[in-house]
N, C-alpha and C. Protein backbone atom coordinates (compact mmCIF):
# COMPACT_ATOMS: atom_id res chain seq x y z
N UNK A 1 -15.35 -20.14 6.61
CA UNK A 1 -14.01 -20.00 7.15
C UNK A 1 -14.13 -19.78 8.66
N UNK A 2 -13.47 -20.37 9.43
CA UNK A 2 -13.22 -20.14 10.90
C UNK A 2 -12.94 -18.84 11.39
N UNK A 3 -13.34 -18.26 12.32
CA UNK A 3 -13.11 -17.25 12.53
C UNK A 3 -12.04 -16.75 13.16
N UNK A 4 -11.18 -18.02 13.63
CA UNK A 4 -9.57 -17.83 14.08
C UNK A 4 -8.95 -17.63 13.01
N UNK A 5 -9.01 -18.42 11.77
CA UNK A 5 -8.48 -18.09 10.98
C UNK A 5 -8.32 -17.14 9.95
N UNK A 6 -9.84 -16.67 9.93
CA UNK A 6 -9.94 -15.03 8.83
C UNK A 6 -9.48 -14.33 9.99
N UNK A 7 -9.33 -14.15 11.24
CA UNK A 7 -8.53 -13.33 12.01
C UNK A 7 -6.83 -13.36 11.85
N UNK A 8 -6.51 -14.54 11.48
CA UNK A 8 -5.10 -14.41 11.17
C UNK A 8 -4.45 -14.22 10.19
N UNK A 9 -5.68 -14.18 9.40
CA UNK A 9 -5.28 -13.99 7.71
C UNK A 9 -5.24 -12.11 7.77
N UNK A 10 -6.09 -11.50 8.61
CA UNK A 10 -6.32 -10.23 8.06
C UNK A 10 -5.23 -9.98 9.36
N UNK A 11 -4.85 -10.33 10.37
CA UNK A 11 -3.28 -9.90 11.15
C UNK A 11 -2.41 -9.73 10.46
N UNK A 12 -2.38 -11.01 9.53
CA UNK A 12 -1.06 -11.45 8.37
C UNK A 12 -0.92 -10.26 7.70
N UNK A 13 -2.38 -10.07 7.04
CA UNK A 13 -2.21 -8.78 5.74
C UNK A 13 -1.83 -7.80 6.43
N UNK A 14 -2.48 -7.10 7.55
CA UNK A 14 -2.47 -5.78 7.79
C UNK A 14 -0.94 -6.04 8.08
N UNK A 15 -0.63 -6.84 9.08
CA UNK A 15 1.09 -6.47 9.01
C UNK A 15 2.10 -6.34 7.91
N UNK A 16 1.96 -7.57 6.95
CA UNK A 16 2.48 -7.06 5.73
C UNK A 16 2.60 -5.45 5.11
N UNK A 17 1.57 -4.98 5.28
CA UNK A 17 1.34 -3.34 4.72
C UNK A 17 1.84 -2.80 5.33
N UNK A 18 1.92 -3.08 7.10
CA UNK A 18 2.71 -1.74 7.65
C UNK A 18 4.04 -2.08 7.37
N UNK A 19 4.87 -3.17 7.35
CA UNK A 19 6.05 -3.48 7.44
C UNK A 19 6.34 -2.77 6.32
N UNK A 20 6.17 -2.92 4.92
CA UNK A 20 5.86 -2.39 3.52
C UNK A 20 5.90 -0.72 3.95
N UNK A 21 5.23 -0.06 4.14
CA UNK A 21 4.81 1.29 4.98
C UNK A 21 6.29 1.69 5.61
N UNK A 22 6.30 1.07 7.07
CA UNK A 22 7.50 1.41 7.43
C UNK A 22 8.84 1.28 6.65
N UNK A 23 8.93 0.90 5.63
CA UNK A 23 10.43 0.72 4.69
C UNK A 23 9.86 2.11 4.12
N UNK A 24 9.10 1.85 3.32
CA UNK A 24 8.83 3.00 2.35
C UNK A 24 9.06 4.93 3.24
N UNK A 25 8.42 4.86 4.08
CA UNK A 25 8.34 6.11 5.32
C UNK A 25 9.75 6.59 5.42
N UNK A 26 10.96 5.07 5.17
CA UNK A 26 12.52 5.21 5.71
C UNK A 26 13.17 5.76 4.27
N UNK A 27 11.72 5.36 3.19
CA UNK A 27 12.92 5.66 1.66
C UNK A 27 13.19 4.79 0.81
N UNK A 28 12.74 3.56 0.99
CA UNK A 28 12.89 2.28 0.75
C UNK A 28 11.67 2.18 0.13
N UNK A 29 11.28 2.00 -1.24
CA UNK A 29 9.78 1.36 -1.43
C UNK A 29 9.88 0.10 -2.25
N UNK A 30 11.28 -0.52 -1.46
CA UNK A 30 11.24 -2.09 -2.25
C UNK A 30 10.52 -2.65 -1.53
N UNK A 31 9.66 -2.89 -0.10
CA UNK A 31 8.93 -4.13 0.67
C UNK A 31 7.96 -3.65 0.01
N UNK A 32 7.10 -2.95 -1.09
CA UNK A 32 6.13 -2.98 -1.66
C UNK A 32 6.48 -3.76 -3.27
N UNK A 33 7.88 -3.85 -3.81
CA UNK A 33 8.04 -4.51 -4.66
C UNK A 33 8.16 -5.94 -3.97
N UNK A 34 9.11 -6.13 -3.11
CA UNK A 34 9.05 -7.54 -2.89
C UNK A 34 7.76 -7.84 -2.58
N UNK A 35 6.50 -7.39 -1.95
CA UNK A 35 4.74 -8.11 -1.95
C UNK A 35 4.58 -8.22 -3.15
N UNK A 36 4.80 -7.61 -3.97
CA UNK A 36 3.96 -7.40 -5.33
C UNK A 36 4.30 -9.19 -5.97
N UNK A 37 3.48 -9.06 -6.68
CA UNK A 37 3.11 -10.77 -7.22
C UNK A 37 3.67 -10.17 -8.94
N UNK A 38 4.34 -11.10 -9.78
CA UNK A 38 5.09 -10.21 -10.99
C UNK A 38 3.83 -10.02 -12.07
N UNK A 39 2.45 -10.21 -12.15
CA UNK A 39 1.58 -9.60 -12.60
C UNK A 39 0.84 -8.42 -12.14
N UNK A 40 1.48 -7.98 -10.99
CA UNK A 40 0.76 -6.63 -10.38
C UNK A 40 0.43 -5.31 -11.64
N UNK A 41 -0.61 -4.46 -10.82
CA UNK A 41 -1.18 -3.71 -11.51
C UNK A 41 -1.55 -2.81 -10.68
N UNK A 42 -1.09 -1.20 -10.96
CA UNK A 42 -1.11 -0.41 -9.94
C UNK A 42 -1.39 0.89 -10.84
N UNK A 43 -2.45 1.49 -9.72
CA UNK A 43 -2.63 2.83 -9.89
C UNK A 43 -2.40 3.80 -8.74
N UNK A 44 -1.94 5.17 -9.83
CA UNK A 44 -1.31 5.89 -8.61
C UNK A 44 -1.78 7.49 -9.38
N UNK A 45 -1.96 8.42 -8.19
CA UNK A 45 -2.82 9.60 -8.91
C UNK A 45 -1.18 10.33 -9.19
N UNK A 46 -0.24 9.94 -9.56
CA UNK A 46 1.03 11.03 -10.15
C UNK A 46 1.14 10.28 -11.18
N UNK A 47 0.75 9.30 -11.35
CA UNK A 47 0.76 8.73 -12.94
C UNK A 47 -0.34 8.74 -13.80
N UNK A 48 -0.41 9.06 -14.94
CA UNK A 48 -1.15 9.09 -16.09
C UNK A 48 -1.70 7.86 -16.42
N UNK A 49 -0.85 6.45 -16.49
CA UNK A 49 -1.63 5.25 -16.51
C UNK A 49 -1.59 4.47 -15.46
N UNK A 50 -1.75 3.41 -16.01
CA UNK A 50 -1.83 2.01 -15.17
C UNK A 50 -0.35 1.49 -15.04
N UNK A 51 -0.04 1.25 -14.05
CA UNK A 51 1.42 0.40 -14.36
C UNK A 51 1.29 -1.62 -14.42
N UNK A 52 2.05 -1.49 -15.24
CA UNK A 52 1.77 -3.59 -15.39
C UNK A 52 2.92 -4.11 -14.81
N UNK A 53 2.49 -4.96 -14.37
CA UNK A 53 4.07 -6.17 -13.82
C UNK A 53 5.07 -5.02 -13.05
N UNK A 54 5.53 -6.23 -11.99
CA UNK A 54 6.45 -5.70 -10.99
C UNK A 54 8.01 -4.96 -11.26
N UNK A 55 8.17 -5.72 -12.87
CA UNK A 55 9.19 -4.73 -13.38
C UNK A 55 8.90 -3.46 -13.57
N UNK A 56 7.98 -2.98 -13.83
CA UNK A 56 7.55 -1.63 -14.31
C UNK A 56 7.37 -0.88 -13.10
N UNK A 57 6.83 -1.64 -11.58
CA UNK A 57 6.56 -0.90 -10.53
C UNK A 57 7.84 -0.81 -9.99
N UNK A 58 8.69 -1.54 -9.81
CA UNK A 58 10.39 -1.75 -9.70
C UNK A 58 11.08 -0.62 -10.07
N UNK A 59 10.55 -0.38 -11.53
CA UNK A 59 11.34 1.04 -12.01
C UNK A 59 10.70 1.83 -11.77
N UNK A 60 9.38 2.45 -11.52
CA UNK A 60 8.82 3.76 -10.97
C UNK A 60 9.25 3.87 -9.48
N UNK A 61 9.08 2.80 -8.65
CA UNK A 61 10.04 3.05 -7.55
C UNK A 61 11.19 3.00 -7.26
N UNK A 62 12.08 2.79 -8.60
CA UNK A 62 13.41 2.90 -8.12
C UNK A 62 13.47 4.54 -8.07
N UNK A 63 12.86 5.05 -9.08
CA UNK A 63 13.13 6.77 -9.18
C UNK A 63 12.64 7.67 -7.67
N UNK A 64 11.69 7.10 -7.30
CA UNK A 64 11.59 7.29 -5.48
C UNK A 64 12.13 6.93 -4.00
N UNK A 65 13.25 6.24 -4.81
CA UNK A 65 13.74 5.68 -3.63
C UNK A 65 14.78 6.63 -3.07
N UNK A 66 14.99 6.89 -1.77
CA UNK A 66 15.92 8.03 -1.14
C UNK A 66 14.93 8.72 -1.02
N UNK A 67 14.13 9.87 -1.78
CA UNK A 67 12.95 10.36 -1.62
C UNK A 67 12.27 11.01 -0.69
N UNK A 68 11.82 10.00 -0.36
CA UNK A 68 10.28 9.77 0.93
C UNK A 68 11.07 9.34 1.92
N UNK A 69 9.99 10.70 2.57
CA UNK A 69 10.94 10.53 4.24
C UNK A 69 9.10 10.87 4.93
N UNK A 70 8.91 10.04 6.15
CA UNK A 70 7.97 10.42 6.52
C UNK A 70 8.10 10.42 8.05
N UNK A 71 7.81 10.98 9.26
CA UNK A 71 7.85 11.05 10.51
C UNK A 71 7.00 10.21 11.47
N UNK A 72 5.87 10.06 10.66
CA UNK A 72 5.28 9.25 11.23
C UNK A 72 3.67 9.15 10.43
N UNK A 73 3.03 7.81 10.47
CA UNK A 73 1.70 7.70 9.29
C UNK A 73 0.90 6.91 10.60
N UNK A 74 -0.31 7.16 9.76
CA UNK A 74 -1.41 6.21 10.59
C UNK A 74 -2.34 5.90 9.62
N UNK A 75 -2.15 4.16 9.65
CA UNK A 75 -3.23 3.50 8.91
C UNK A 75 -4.31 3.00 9.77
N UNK A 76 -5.47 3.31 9.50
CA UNK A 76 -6.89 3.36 9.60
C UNK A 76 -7.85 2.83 8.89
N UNK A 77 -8.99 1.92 9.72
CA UNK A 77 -9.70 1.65 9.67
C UNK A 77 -9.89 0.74 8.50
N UNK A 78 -8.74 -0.40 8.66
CA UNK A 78 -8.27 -1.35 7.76
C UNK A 78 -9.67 -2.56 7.65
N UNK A 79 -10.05 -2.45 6.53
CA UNK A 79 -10.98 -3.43 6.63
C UNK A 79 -10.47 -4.41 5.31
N UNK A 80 -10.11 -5.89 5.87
CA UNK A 80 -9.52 -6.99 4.64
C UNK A 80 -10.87 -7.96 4.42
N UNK A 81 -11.43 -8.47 3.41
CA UNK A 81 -12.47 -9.00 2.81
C UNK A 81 -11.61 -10.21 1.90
N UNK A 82 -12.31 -11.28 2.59
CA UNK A 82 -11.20 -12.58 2.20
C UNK A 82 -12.44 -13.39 1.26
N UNK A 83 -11.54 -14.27 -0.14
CA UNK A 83 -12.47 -14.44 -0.71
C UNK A 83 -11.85 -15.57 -1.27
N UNK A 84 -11.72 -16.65 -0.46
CA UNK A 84 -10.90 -17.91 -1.08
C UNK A 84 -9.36 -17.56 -0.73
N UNK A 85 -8.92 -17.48 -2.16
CA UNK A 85 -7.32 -16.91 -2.01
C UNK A 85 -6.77 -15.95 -2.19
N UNK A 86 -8.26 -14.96 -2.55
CA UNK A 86 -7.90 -13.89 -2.37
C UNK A 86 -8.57 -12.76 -1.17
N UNK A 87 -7.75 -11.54 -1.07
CA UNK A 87 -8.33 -10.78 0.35
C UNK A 87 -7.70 -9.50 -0.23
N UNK A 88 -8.88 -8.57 -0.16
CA UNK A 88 -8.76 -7.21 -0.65
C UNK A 88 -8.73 -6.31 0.44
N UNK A 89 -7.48 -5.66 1.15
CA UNK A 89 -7.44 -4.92 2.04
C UNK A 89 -7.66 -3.46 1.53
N UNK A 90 -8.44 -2.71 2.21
CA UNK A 90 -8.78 -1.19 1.92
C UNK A 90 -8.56 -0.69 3.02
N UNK A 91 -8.42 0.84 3.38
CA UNK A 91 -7.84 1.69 4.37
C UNK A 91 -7.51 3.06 3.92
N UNK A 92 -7.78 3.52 5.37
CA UNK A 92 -6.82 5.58 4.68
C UNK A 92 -5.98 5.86 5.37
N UNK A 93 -5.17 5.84 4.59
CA UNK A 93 -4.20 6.78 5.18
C UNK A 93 -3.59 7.85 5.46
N UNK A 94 -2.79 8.78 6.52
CA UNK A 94 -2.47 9.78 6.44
C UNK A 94 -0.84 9.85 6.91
N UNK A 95 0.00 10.50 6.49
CA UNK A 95 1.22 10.46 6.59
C UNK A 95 1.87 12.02 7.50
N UNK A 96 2.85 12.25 8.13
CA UNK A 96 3.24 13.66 7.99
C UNK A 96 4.71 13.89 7.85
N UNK A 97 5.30 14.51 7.46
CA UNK A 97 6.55 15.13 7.29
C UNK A 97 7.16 16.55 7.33
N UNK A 98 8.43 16.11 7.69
CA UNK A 98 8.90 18.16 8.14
C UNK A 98 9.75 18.12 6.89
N UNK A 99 9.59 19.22 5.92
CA UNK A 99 9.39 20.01 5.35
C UNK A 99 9.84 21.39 5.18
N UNK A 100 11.20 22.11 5.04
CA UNK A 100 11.43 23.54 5.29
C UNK A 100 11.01 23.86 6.67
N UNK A 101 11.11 22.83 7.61
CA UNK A 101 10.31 23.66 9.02
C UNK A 101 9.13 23.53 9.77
N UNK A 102 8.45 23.20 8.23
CA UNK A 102 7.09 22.69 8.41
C UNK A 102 6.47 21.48 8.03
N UNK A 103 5.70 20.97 8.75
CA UNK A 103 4.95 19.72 8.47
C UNK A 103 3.79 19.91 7.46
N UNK A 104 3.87 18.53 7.01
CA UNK A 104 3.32 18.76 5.65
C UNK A 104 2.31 17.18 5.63
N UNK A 105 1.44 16.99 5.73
CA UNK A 105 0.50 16.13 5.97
C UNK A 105 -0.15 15.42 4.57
N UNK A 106 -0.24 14.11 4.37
CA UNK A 106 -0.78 13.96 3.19
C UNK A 106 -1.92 13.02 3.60
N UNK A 107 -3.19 12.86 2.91
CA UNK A 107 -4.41 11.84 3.35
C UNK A 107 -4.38 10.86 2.03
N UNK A 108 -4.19 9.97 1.92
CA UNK A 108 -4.67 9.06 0.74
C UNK A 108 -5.75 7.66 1.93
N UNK A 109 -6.60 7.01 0.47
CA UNK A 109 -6.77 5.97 0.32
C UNK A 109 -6.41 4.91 -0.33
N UNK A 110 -6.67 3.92 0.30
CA UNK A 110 -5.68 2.63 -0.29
C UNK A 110 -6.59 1.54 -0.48
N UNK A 111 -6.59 0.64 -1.50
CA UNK A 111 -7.11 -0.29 -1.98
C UNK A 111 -5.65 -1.38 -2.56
N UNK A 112 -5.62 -2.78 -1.50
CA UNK A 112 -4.63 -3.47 -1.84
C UNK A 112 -5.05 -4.72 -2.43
N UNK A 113 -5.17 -5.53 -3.52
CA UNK A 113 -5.66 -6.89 -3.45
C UNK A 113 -4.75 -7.96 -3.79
N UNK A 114 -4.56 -8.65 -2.42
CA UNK A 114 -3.49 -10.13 -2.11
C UNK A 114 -4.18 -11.34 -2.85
N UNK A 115 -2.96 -12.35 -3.20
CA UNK A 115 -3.54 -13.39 -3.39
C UNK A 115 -2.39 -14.17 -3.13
N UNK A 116 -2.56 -15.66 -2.67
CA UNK A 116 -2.21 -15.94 -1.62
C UNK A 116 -1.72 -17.14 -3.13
N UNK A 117 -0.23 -16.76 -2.82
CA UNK A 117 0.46 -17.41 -4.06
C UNK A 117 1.69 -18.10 -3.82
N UNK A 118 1.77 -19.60 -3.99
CA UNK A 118 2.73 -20.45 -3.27
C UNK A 118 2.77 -19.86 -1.80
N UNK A 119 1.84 -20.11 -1.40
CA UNK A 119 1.61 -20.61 0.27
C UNK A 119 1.69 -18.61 0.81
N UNK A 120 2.22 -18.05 -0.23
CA UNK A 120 2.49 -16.55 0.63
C UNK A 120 1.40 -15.16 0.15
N UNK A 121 0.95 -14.13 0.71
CA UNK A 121 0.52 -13.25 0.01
C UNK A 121 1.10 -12.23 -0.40
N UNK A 122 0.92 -11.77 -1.80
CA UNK A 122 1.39 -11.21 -2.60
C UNK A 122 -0.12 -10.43 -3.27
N UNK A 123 0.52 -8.84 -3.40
CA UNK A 123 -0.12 -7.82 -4.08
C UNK A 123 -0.33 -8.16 -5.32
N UNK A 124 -1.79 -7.90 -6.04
CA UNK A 124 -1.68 -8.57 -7.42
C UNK A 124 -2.55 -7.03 -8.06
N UNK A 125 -2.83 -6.39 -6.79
CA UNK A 125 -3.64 -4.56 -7.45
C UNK A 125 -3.55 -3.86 -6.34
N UNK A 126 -3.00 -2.63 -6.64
CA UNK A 126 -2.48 -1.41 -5.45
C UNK A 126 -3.22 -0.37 -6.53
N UNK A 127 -4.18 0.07 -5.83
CA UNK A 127 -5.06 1.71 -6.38
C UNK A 127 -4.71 2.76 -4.77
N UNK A 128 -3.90 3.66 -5.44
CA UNK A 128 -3.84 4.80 -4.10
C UNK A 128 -4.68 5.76 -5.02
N UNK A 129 -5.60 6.68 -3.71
CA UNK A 129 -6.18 7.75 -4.68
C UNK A 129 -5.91 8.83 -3.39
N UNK A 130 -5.88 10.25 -3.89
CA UNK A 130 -5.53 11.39 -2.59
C UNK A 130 -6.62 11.98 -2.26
N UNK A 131 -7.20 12.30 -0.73
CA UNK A 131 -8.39 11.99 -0.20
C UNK A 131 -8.12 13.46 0.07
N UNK A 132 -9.66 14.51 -0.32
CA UNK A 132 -9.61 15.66 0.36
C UNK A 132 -11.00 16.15 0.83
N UNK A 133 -11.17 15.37 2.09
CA UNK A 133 -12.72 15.75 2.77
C UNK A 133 -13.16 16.57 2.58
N UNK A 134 -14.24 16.92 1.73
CA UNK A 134 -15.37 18.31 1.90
C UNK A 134 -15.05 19.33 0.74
N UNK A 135 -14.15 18.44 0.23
CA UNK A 135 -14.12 18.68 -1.20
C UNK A 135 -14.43 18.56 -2.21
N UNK A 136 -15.04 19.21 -3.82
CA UNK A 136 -15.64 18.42 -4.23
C UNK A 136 -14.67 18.60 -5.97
N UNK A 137 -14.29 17.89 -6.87
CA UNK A 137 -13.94 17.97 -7.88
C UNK A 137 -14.05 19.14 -8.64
């Protein structure tokens, strides 16, 4: 692959996520349903299982929507790994929010994997897990 072009493929993705990001931050976590591809498959550490298909992620985020309010996040050290038609973006993130007064900071990692479906990319696996340095189980 050209190297102009895995550069514009991983511009493409990473923007997708923040755009996705910034809705969600406002309360909105439909620009993560509209990426999602309708076989998606997502894990999330407040759920017990796996969620299947975009209907199912549709309705766990409809119950979050209004919600999530965030002040401001920073995604880091985005590394996307392209593999044909598909490209697995990974990254950590950290979010913060006020809170009774106080700010309240959250760290996750993110594991996204696109596949590039009728010409567009679309989420086909979202694993968030909550990151606590120097910690141990």
């Amino acid at each position: 692959m050209a190297e102009a072009l895995r550069e514009d493929i991983v511009s493409e993705i990473v923007a997708l996520e923040r755009k996705a990001l910034d809705r969600w931050g406002a309360g909105d976590p439909g620009g993560f349903v509209e990426l999602s591809a309708p076989e998606v498959t997502y894990f999330d550490p407040h759920l017990e299982r796996r969620l299947d298909g975009r209907d199912a992620l549709k309705s766990y985020y409809a119950s979050l929507a209004g919600k999530i309010h965030m002040d401001r996040y920073e995604l880091s050290n985005p590394k996307v790994q392209i593999h044909g038609n598909v490209a697995v973006l990974s990254f950590n993130y950290v979010s913060w929010s006020t809170a009774e007064g106080k700010t309240v900071e959250s760290r996750w990692n993110c594991t996204e994997v696109y596949s590039r479906l009728d010409g567009e990319w679309r989420i086909i696996q979202t694993h968030w897990s909550l990151t606590r340095p120097g910690q141990q189980a």
